[in-house]
PDB file of N, CA and C in Angstrom:
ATOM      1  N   UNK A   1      12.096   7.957 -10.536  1.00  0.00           N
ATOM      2  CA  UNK A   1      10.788   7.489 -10.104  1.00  0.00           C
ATOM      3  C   UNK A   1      10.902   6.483  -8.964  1.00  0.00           C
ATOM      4  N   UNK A   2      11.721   5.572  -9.015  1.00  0.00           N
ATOM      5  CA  UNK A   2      12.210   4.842  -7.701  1.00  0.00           C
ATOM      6  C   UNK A   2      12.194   5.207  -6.902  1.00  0.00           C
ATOM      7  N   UNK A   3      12.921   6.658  -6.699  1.00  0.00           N
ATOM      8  CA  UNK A   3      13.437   7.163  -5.719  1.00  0.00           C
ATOM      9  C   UNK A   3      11.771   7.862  -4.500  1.00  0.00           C
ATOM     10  N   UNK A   4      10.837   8.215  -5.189  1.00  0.00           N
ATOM     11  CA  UNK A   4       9.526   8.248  -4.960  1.00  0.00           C
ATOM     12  C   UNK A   4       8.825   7.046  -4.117  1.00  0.00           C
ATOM     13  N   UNK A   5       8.725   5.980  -4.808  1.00  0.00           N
ATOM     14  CA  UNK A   5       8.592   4.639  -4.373  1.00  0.00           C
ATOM     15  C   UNK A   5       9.495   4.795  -2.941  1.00  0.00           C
ATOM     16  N   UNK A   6      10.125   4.518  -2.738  1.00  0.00           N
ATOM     17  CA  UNK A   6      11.225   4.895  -1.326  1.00  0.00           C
ATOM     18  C   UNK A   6      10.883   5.687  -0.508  1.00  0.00           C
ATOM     19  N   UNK A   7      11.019   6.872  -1.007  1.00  0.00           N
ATOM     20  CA  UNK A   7      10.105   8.329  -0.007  1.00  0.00           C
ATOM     21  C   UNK A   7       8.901   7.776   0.729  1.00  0.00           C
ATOM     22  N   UNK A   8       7.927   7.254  -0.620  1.00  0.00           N
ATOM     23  CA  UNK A   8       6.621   6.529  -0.228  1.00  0.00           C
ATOM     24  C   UNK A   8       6.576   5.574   0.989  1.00  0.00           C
ATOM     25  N   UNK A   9       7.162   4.728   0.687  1.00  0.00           N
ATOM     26  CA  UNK A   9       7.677   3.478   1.755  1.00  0.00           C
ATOM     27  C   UNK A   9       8.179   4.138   3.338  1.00  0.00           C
ATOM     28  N   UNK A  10       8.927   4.699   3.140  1.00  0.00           N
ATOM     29  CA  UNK A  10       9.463   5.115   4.253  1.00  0.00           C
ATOM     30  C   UNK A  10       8.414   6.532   5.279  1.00  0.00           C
ATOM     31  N   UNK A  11       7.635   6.842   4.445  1.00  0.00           N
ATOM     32  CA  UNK A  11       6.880   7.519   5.139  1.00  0.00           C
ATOM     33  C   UNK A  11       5.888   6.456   5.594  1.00  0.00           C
ATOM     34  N   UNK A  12       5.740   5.722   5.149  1.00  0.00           N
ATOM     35  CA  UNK A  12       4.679   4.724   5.705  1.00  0.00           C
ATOM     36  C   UNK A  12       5.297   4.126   6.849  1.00  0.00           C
ATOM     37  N   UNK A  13       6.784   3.766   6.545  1.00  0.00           N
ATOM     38  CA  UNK A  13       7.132   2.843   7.852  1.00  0.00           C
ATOM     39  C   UNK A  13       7.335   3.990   9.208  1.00  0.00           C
ATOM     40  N   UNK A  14       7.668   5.447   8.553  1.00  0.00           N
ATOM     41  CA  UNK A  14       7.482   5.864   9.606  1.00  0.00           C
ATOM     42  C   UNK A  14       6.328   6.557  10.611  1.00  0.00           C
ATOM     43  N   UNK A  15       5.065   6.793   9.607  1.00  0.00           N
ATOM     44  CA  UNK A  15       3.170   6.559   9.987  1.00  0.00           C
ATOM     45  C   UNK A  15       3.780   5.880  11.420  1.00  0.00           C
ATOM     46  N   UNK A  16       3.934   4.407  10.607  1.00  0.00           N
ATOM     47  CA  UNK A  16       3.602   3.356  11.520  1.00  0.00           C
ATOM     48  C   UNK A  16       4.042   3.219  12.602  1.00  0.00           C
ATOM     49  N   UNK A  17       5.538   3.502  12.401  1.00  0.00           N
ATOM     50  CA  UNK A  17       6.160   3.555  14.186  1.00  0.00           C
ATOM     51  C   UNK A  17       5.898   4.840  15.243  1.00  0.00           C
ATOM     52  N   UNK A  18       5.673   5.848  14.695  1.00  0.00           N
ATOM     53  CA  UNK A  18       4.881   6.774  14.808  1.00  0.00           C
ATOM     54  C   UNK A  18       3.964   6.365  16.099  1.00  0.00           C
ATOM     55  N   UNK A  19       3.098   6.124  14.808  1.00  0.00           N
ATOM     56  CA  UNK A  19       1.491   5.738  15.614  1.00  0.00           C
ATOM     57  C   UNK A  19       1.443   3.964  16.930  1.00  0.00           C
ATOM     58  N   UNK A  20       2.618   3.438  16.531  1.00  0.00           N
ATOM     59  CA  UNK A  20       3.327   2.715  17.751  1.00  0.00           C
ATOM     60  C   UNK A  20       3.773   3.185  18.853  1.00  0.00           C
ATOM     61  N   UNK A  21       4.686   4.129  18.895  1.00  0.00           N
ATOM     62  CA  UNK A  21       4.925   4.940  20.025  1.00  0.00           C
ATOM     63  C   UNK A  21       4.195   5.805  21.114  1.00  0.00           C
ATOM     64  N   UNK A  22       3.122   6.455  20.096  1.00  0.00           N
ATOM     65  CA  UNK A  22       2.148   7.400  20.645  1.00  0.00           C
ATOM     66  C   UNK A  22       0.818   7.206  21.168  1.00  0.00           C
ATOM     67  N   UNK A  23       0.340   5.808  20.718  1.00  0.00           N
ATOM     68  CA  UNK A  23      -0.509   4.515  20.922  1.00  0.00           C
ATOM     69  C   UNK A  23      -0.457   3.485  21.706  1.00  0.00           C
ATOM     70  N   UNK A  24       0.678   3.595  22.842  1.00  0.00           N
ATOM     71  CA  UNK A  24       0.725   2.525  23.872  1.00  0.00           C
ATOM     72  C   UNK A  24      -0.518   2.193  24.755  1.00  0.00           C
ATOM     73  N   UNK A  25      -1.261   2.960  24.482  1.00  0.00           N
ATOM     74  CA  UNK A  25      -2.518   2.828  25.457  1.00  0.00           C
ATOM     75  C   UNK A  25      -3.847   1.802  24.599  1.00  0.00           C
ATOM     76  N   UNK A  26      -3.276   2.026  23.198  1.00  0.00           N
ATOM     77  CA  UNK A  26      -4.756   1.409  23.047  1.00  0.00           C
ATOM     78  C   UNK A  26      -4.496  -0.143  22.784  1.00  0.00           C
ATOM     79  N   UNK A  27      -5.762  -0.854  22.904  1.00  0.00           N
ATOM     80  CA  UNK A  27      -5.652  -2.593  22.792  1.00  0.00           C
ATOM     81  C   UNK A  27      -4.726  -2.930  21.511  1.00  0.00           C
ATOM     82  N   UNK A  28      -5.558  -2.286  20.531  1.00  0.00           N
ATOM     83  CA  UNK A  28      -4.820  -3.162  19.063  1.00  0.00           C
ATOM     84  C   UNK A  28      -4.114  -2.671  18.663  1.00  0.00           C
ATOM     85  N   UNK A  29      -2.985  -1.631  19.163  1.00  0.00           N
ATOM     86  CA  UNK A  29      -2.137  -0.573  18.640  1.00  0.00           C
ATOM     87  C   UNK A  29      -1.145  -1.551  17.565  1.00  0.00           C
ATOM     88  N   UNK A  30      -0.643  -2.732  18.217  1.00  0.00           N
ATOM     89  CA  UNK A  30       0.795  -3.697  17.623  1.00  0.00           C
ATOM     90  C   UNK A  30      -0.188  -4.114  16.190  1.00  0.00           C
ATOM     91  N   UNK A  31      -1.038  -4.271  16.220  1.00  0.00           N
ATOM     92  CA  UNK A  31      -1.644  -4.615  14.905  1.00  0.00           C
ATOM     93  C   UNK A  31      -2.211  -4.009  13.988  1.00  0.00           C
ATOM     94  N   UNK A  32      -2.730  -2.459  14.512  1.00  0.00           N
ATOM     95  CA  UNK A  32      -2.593  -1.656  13.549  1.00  0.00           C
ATOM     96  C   UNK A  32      -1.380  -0.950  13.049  1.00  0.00           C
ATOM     97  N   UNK A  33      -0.572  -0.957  14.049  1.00  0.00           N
ATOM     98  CA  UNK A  33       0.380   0.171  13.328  1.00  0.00           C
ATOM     99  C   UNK A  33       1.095  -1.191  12.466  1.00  0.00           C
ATOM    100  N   UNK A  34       1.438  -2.211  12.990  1.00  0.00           N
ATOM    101  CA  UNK A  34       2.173  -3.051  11.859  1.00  0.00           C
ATOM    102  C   UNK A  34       1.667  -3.471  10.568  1.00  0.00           C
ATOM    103  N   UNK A  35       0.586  -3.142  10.449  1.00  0.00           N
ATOM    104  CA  UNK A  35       0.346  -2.909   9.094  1.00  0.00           C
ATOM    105  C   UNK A  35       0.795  -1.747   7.849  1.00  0.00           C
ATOM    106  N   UNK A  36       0.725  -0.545   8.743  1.00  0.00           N
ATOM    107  CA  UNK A  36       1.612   0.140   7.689  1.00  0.00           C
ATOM    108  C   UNK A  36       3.135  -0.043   7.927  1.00  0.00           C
ATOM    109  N   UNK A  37       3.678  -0.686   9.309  1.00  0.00           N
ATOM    110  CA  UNK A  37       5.084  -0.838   8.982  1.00  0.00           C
ATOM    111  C   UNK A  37       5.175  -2.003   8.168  1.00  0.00           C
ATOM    112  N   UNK A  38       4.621  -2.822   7.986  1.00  0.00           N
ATOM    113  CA  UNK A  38       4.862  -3.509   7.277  1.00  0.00           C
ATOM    114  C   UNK A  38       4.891  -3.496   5.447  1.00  0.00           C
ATOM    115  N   UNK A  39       3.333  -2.546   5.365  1.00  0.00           N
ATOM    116  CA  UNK A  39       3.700  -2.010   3.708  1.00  0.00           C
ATOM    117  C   UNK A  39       4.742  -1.054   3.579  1.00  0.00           C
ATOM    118  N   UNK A  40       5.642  -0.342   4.506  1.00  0.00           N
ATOM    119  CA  UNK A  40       7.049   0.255   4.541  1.00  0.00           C
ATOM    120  C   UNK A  40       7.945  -0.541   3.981  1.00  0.00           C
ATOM    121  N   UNK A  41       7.702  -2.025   5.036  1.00  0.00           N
ATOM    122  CA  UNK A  41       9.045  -2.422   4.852  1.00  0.00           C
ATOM    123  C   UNK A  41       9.312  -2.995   3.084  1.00  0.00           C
ATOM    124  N   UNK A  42       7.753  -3.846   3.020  1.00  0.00           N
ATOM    125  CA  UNK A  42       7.728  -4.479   1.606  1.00  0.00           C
ATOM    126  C   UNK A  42       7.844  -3.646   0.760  1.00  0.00           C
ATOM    127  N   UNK A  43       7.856  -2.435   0.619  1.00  0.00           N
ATOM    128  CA  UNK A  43       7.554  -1.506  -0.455  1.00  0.00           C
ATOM    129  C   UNK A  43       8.646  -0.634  -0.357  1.00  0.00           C
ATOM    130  N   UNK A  44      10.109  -0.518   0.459  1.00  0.00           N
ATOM    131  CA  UNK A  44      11.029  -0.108   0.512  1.00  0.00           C
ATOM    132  C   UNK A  44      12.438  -1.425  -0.074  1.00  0.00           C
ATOM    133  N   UNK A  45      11.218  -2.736   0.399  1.00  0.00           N
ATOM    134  CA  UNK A  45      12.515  -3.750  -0.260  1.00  0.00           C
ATOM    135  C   UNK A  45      12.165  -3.878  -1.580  1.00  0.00           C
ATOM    136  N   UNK A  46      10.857  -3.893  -2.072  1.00  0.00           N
ATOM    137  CA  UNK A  46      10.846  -3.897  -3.652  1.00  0.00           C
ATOM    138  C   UNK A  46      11.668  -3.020  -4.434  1.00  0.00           C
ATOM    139  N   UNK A  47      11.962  -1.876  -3.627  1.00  0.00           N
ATOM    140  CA  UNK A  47      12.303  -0.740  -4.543  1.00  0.00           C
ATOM    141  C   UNK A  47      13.760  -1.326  -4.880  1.00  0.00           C
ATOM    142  N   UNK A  48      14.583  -2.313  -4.153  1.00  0.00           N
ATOM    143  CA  UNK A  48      15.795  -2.875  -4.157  1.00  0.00           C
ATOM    144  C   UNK A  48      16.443  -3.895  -5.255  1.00  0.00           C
ATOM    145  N   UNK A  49      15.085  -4.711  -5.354  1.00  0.00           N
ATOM    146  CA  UNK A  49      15.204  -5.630  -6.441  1.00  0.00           C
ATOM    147  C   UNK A  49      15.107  -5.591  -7.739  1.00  0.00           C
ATOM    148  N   UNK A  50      16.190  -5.897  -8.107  1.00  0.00           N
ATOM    149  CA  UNK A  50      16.085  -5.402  -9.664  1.00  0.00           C
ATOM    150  C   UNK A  50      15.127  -5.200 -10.683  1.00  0.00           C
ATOM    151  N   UNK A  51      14.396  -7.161 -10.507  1.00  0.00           N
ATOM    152  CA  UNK A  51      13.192  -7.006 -11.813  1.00  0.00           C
ATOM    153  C   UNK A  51      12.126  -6.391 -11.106  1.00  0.00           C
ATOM    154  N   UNK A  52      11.684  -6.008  -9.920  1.00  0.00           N
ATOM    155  CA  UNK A  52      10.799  -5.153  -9.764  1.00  0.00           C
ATOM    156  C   UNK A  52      10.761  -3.980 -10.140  1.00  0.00           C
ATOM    157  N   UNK A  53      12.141  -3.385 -10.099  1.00  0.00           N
ATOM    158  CA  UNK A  53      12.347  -2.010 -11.039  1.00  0.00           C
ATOM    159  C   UNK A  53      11.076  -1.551 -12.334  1.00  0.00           C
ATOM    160  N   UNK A  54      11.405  -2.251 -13.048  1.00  0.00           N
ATOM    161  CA  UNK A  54      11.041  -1.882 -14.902  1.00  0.00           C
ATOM    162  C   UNK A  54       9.705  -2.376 -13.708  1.00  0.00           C
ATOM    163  N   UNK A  55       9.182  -3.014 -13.017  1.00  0.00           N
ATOM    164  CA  UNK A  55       7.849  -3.501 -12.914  1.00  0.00           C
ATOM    165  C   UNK A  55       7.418  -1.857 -12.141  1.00  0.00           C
ATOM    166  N   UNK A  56       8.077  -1.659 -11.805  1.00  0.00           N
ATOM    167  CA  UNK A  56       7.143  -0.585 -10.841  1.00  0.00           C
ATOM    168  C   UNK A  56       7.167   0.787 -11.638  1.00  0.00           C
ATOM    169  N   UNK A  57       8.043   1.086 -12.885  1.00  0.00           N
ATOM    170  CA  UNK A  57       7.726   2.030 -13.542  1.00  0.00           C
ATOM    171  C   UNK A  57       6.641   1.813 -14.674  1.00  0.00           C
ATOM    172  N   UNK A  58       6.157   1.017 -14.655  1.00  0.00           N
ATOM    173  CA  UNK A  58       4.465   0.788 -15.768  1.00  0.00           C
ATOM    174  C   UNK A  58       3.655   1.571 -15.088  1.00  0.00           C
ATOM    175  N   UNK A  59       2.877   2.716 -15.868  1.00  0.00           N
ATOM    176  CA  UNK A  59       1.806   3.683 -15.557  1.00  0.00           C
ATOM    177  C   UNK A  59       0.834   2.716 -14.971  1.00  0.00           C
ATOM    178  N   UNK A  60       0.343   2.139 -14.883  1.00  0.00           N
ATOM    179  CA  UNK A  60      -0.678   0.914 -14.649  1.00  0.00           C
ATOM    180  C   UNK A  60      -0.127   0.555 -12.925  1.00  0.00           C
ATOM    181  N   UNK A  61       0.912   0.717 -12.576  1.00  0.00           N
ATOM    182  CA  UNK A  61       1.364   0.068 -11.379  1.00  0.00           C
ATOM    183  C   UNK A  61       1.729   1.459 -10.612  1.00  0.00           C
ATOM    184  N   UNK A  62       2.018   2.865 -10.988  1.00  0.00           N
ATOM    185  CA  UNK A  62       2.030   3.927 -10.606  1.00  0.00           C
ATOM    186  C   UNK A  62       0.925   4.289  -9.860  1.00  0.00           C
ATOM    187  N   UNK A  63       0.054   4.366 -10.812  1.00  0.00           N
ATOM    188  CA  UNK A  63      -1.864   4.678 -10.315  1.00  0.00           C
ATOM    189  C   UNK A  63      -1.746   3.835  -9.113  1.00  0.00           C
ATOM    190  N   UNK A  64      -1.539   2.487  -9.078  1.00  0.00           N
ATOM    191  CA  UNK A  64      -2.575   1.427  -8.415  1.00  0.00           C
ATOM    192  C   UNK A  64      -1.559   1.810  -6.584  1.00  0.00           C
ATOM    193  N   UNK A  65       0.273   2.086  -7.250  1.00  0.00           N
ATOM    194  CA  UNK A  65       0.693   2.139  -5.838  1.00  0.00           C
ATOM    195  C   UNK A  65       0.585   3.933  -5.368  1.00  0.00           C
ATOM    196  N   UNK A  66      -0.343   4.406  -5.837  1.00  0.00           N
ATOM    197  CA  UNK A  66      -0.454   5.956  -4.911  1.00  0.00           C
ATOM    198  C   UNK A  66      -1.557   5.541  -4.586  1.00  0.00           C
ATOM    199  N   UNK A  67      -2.244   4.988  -5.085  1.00  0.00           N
ATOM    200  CA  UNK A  67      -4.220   4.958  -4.540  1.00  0.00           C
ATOM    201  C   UNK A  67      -3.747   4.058  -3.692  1.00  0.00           C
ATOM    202  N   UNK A  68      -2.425   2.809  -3.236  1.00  0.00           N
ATOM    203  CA  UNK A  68      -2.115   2.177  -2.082  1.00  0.00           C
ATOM    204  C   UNK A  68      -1.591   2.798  -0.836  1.00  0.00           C
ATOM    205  N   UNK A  69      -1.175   3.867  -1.777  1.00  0.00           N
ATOM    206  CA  UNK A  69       0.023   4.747  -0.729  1.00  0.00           C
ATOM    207  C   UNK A  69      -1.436   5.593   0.164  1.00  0.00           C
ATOM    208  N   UNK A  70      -1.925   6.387  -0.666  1.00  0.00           N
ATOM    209  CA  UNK A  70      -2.846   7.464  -0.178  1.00  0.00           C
ATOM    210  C   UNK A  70      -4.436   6.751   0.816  1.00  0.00           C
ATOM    211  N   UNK A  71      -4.580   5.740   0.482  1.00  0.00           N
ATOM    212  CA  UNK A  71      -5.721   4.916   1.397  1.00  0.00           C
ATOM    213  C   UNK A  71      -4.661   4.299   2.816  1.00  0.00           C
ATOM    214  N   UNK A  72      -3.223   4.188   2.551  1.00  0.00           N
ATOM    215  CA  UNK A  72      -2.769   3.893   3.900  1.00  0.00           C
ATOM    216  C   UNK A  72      -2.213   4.632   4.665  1.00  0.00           C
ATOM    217  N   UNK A  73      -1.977   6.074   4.206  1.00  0.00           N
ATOM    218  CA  UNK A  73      -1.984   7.574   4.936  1.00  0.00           C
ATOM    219  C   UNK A  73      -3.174   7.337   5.973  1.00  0.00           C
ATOM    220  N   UNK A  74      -4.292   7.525   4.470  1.00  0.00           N
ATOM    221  CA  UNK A  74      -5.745   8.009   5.576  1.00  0.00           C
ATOM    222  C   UNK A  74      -6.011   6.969   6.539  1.00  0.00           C
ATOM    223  N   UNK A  75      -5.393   5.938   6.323  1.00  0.00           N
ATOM    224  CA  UNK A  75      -5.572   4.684   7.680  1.00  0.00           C
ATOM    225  C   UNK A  75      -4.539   4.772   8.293  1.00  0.00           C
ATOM    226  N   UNK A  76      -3.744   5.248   8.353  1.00  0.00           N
ATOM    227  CA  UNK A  76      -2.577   5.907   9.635  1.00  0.00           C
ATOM    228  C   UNK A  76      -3.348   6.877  10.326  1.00  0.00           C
ATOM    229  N   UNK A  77      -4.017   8.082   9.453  1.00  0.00           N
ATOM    230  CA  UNK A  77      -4.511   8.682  10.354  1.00  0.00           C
ATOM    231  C   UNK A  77      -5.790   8.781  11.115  1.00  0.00           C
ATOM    232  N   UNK A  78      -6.440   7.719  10.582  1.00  0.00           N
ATOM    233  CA  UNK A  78      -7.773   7.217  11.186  1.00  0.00           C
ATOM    234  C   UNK A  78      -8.295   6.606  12.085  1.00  0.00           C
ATOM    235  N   UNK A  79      -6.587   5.762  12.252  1.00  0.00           N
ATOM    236  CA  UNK A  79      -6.520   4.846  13.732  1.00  0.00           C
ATOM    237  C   UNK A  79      -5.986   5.502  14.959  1.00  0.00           C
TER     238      UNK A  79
END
């Protein structure tokens, strides 16, 4: 299940640089896209730390990080 969490993360950090690269033209590009690189990065280092482990496999914290994951897709692709 970790290993998910990771996948997750890393598709986000890569949304983000993504939409950095391909976005040089617009004003707020550095501040939108660093928002999903940034839930990449935090959400690829949690997956690292130990007591976050057992924390991130509670059904309760599953739900809450796909409905995080899947609202910052659709805001990758909205911007």
């Amino acid at each position: 299940m970790i290993n998910n969490y990771r996948f997750g993360a890393y598709a986000l950090l890569a949304i983000g640089l993504i939409n950095l690269r391909y976005q040089t033209g617009n004003a707020n590009n550095l501040n939108t896209s660093s928002v999903l690189v940034g839930l990449g990065i935090i959400g690829l280092l949690i997956t690292f730390i130990p007591p976050f482990k057992s924390f991130l496999l509670r059904k309760s914290i599953k739900i809450t990080a796909l409905i995080i994951f899947c609202a910052a897709i659709v805001y990758g692709f909205a911007i």
